[in-house]
C-alpha atoms as a PDB file:
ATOM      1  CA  UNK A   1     210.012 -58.741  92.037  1.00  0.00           C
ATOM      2  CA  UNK A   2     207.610 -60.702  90.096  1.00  0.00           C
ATOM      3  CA  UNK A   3     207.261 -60.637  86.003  1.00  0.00           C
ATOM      4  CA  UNK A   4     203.761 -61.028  84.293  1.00  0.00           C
ATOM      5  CA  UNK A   5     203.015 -60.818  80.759  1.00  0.00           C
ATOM      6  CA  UNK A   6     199.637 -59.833  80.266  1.00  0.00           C
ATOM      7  CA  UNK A   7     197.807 -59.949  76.655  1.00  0.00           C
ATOM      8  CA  UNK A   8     196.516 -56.761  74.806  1.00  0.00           C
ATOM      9  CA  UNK A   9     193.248 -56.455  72.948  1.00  0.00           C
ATOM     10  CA  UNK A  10     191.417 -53.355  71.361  1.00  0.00           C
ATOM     11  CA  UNK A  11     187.621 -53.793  71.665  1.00  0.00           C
ATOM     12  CA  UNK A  12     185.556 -52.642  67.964  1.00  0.00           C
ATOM     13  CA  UNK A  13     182.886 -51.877  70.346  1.00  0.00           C
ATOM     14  CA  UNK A  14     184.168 -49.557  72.868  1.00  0.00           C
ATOM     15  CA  UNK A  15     187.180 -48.655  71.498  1.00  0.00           C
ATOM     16  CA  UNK A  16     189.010 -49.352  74.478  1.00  0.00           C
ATOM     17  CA  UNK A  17     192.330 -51.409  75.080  1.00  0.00           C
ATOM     18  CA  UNK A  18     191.320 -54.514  77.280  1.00  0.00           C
ATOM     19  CA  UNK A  19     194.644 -56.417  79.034  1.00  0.00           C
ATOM     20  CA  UNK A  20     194.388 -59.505  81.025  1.00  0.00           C
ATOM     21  CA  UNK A  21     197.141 -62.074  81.798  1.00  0.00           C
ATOM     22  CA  UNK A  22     196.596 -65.633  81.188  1.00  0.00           C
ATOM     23  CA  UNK A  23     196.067 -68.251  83.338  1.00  0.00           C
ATOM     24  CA  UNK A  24     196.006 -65.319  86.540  1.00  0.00           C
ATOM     25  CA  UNK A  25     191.914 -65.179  87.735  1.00  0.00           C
ATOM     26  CA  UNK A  26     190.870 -62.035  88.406  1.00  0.00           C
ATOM     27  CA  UNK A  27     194.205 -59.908  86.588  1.00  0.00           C
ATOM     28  CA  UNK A  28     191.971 -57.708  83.727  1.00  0.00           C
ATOM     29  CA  UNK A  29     191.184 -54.671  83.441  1.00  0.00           C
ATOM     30  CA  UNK A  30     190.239 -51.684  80.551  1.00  0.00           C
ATOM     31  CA  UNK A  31     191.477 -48.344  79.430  1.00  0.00           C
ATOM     32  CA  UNK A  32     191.588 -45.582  76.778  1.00  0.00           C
ATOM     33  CA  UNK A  33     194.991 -45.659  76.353  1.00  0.00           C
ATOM     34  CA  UNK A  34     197.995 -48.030  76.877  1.00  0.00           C
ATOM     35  CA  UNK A  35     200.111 -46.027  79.626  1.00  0.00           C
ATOM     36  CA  UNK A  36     196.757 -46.067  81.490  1.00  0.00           C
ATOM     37  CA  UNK A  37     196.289 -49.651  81.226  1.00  0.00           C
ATOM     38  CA  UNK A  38     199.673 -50.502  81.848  1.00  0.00           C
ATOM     39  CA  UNK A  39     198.640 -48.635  84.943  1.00  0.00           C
ATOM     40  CA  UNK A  40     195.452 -50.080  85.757  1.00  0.00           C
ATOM     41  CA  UNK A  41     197.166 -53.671  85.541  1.00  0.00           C
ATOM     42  CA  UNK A  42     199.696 -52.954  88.235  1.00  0.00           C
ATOM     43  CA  UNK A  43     197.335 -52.000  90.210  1.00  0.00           C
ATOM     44  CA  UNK A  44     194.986 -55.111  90.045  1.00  0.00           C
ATOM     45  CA  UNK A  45     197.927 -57.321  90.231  1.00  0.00           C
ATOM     46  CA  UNK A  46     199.186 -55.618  93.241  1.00  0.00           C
ATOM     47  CA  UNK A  47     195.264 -56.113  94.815  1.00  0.00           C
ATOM     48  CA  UNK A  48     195.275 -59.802  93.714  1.00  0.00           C
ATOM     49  CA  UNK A  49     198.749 -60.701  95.393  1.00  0.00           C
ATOM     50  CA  UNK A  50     197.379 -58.892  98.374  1.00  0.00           C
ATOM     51  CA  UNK A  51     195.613 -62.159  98.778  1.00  0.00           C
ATOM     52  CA  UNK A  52     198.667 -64.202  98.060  1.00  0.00           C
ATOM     53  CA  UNK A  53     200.537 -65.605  95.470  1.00  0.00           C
ATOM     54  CA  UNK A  54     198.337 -67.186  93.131  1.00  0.00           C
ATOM     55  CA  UNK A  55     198.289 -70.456  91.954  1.00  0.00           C
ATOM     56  CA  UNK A  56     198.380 -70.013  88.298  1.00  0.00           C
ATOM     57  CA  UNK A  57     195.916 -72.283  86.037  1.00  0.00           C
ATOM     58  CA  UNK A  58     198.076 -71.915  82.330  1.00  0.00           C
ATOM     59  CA  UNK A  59     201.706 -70.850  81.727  1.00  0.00           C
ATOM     60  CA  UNK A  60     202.014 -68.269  79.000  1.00  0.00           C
ATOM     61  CA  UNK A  61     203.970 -69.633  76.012  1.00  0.00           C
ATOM     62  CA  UNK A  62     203.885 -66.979  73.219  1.00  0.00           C
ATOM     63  CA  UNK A  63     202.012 -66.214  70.073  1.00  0.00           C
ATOM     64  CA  UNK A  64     202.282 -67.097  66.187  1.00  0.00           C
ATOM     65  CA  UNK A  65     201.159 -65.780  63.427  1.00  0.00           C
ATOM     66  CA  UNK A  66     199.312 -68.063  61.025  1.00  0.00           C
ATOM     67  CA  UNK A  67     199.062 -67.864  57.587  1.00  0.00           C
ATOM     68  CA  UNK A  68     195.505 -69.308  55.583  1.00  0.00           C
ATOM     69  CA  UNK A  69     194.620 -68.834  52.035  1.00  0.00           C
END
């Protein structure tokens, strides 16, 4: 079993949360709610290692918060 960490967004246009996972082409997709995009990630991860394993262009390393004044 393979373990991705995909980013979470919330679009001010369409109000929808948007989840991709760095460095992985082709792993986004969009949903109303989080469940469902939890959901609709599996799935196109699932479809893109159909293909194979990919070959992944940037390693996740984490997020900080930054401060400015």
């Amino acid at each position: 079993m393979k373990k991705y960490v995909y980013i979470i967004e919330k679009c001010a246009d369409t109000n929808l949360y948007v989840g991709y996972i760095p460095g992985f082409a082709g792993a986004h997709s969009q949903a109303e709610t989080l469940d469902e995009l939890s959901k609709n990630m599996r799935e196109v991860v699932e479809m893109l290692l159909d293909d194979g394993e990919p070959e992944m262009e940037t390693d996740f390393v984490g997020t900080q918060t930054l401060l400015v004044a």
